[in-house]
Protein backbone atom coordinates (compact mmCIF):
# COMPACT_ATOMS: atom_id res chain seq x y z
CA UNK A 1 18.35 -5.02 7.90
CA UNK A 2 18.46 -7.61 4.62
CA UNK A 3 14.70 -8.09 4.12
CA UNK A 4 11.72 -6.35 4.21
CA UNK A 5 7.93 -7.62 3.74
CA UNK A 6 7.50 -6.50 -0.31
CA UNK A 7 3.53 -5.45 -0.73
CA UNK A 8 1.99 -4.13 -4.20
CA UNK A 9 -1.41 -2.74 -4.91
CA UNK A 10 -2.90 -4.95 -6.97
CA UNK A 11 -6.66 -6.30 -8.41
CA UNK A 12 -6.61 -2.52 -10.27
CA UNK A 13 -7.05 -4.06 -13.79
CA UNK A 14 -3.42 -3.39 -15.26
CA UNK A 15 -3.35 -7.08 -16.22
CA UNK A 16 -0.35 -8.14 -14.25
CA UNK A 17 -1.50 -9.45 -11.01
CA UNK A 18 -0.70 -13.19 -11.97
CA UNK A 19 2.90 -12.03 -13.23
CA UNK A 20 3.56 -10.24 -9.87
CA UNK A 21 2.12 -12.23 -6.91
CA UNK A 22 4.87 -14.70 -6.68
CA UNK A 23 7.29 -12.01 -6.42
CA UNK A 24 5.87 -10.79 -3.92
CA UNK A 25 5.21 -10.81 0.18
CA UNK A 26 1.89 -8.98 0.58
CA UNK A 27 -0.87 -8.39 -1.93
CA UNK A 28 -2.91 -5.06 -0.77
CA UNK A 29 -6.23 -6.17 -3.01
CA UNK A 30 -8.29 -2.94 -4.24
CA UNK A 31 -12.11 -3.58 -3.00
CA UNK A 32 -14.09 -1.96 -5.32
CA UNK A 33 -13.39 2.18 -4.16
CA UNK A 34 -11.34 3.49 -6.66
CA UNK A 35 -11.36 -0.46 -8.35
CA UNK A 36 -11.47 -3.81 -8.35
CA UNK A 37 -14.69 -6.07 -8.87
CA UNK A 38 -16.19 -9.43 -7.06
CA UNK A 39 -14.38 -11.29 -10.34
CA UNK A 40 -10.84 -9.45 -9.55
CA UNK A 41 -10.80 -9.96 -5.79
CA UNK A 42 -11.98 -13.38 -6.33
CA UNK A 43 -8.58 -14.00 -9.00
CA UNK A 44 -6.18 -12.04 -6.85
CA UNK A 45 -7.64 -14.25 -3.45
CA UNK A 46 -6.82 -17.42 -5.65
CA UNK A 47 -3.50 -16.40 -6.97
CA UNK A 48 -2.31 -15.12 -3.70
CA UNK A 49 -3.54 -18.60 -1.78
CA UNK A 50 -1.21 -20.44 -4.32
CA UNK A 51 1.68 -18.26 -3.98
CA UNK A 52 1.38 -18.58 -0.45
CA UNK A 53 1.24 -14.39 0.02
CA UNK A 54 -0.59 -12.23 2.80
CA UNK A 55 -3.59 -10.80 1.72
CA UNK A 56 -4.83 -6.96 2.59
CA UNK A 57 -7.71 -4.59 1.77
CA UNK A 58 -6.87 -1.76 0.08
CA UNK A 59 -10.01 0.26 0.43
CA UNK A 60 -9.98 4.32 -0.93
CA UNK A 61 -12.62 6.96 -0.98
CA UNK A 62 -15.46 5.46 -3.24
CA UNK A 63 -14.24 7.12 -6.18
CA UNK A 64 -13.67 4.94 -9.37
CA UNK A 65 -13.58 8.07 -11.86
CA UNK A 66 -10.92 9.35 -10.05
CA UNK A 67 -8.76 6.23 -8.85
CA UNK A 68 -8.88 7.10 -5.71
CA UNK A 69 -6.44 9.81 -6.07
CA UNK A 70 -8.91 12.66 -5.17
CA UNK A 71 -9.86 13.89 -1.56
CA UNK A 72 -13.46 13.72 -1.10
CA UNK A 73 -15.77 16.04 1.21
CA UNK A 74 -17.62 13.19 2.58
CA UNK A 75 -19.27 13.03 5.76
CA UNK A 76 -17.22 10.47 8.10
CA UNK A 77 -20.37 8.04 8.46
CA UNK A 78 -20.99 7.80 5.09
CA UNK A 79 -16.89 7.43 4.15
CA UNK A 80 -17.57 4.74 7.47
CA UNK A 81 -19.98 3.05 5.54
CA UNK A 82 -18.67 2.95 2.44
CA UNK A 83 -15.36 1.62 3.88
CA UNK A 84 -16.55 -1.16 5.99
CA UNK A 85 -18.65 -2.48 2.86
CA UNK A 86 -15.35 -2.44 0.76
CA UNK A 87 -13.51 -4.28 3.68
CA UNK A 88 -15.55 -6.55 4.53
CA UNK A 89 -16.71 -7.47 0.61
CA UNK A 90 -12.97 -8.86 -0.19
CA UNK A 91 -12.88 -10.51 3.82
CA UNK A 92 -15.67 -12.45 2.62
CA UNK A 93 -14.38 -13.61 -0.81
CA UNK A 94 -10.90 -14.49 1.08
CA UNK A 95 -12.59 -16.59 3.33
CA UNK A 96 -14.38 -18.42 0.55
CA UNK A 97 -11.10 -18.95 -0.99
CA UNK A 98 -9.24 -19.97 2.40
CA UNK A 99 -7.09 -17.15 3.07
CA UNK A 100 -7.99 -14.39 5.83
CA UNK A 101 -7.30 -10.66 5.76
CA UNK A 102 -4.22 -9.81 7.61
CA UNK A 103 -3.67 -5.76 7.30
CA UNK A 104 -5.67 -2.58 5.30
CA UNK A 105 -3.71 -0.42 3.63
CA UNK A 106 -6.07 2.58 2.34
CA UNK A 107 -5.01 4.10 -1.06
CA UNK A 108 -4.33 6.51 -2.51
CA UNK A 109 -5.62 10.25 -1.38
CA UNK A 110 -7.75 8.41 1.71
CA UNK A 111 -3.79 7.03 2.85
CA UNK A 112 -2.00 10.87 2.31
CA UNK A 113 -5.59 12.23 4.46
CA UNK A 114 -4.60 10.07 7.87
CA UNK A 115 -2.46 13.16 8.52
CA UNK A 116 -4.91 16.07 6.89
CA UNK A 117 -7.98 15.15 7.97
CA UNK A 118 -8.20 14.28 11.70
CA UNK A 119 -11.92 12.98 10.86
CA UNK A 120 -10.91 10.25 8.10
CA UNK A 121 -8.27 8.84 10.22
CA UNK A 122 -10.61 8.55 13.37
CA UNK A 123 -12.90 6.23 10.92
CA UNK A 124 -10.20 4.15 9.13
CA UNK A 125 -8.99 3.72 13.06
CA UNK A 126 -12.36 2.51 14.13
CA UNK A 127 -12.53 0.27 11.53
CA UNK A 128 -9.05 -1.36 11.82
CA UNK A 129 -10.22 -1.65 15.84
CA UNK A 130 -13.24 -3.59 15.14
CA UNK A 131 -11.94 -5.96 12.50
CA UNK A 132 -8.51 -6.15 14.64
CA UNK A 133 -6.35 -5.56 11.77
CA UNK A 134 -2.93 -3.38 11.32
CA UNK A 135 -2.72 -0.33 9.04
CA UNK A 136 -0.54 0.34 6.47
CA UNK A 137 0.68 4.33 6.89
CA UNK A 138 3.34 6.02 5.57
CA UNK A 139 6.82 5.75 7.32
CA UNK A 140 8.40 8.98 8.24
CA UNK A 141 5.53 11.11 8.69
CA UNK A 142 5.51 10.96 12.09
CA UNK A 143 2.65 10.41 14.73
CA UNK A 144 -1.36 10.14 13.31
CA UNK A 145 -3.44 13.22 14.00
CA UNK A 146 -5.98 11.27 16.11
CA UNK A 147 -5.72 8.17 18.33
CA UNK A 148 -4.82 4.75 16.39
CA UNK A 149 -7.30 2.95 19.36
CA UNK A 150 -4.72 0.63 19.60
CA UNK A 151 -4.56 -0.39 16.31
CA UNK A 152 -0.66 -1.45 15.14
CA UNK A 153 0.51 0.43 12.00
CA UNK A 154 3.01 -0.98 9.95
CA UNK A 155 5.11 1.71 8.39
CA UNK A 156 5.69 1.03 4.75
CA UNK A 157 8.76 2.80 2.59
CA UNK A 158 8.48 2.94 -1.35
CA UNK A 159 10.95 1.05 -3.84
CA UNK A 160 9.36 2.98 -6.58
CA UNK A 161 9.00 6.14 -5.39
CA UNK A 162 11.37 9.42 -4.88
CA UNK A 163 11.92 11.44 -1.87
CA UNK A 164 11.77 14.76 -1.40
CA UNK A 165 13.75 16.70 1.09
CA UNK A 166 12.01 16.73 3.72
CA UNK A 167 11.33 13.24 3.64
CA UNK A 168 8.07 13.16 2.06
CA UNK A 169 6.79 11.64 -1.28
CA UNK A 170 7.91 13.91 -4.68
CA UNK A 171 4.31 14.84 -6.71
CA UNK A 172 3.38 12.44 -8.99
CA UNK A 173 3.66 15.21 -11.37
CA UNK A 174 7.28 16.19 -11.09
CA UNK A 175 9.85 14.34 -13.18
CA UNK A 176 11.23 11.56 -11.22
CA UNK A 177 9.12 10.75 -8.78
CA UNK A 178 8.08 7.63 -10.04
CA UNK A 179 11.63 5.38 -10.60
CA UNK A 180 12.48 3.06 -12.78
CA UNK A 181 13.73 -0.76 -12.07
CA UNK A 182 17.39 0.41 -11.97
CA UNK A 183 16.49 3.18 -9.62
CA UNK A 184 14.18 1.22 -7.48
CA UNK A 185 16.66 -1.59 -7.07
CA UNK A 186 19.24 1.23 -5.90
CA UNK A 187 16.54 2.76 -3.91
CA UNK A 188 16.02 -0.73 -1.74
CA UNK A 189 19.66 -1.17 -1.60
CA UNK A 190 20.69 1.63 -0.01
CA UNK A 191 17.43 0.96 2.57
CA UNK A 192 18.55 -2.58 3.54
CA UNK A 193 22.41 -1.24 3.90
CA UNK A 194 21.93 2.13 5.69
CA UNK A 195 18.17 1.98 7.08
CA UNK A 196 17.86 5.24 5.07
CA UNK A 197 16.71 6.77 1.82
CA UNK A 198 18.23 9.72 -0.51
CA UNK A 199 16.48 12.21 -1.00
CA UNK A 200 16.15 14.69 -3.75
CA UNK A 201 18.90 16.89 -2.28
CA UNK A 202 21.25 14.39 -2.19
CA UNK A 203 21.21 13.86 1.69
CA UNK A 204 20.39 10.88 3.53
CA UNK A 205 17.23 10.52 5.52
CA UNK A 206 17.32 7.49 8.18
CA UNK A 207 13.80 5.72 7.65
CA UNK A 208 12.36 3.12 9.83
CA UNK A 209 10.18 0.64 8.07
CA UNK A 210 8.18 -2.12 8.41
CA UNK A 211 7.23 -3.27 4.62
CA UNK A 212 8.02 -2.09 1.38
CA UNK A 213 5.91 -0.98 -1.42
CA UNK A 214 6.01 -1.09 -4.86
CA UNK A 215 3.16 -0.02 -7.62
CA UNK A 216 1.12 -2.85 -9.44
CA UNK A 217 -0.36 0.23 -11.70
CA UNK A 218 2.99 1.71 -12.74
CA UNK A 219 4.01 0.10 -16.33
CA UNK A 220 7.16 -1.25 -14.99
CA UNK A 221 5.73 -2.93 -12.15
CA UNK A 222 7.06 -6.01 -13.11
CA UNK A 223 10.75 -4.58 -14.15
CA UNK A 224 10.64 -3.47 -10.59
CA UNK A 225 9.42 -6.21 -8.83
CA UNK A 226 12.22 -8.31 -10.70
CA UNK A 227 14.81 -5.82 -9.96
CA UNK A 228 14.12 -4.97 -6.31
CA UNK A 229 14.09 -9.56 -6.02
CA UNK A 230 17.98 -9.03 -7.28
CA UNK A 231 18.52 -7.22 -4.47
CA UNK A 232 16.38 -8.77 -1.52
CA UNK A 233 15.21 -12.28 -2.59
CA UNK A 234 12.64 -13.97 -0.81
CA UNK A 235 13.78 -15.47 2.49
């Protein structure tokens, strides 16, 4: 492996979407859930046409307050509803711009619940069915809870994110677990070379993946994007 698809979050309002699409692959565009506006997915559809980069919905539980970063108890036709508006807001303003969606990648605590919450998989499923779109899901967490009805998922590893032992994602709120451009870089290295990741214990932990992620919101997106370039330039 010597290259992998590099996606960001972006259209969250940190200011550095136009600094970061041409260094990357895939642009995961927040549709108004936990961000993002008709003005914002509007820019990032432009900037993303021009940089010649995939474009994906990156819809979360409609929760702006919290970023997304919150499970909600919300009945599934209502977290249905509330998706397929998101989804098919940004599909519309892509189209307008000449692009078209190619994945979703949901955010935030809506992508950790695929594997918690049989019910909020089945309707991110559905949806990805009836638009005929791939999902974005974590790689290394093994099979869904529910059915993917076909669906393809494209696992995605993290440049910018630690590992815990057992292979999952370290809290956000233990020291480390977000890395640093040096880090990061290391991080994708050792992916490309060994098709593995360290984890926190120091072990290796073989990881199959299909596209790589890095943060738009973290404030050394860029530093990371630049460094994790270094080490895997664009084809």
């Amino acid at each position: 492996m010597n290259h992998l698809p590099l996606n960001c979050d972006l259209g969250e309002g940190c200011g550095n979407d136009a600094a970061l699409m041409p260094l990357i692959d895939q642009a995961s565009i927040a549709c108004g859930g936990h961000a993002g506006d008709a003005q914002s997915m509007s820019a990032c559809a432009a900037l993303a046409v021009k940089q010649g980069v995939q474009l994906g919905a990156h819809p979360a539980y409609p929760d702006r307050d919290g970023f997304g970063r919150r499970s909600l108890d919300i009945a599934p036709e209502a977290l249905a509803a509330s998706l397929r508006e998101q989804v098919q807001r940004l599909a519309d303003i892509a189209n307008a711009a000449g692009i078209r969606l190619t994945y979703i990648k949901p955010h935030g605590a809506l992508y950790h619940d695929l594997w918690t919450r049989p019910a909020v998989c089945e309707v991110v499923m559905r949806l990805a069915a009836y638009i005929e779109l791939p999902v974005v899901v974590q790689a290394g967490r093994g099979d869904l809870p529910t059915t993917s009805n076909g669906v393809p998922l494209w696992r995605e590893a993290f440049a910018d994110r630690a590992y815990a032992a057992d292979g999952s994602l370290q809290p956000r709120s233990q020291p480390g677990a977000v890395l640093d451009a040096r880090a990061a870089a290391k991080q994708v290295e050792h992916l490309l070379k060994f098709g593995a990741v360290i984890t926190a214990d120091g072990a290796r932990r073989p990881l199959e993946a299909d596209t790589l992620c890095l943060h738009g919101d973290h404030p050394q997106a860029l530093a990371v994007a630049q460094a994790v370039r270094r080490v895997m330039p664009k084809p």
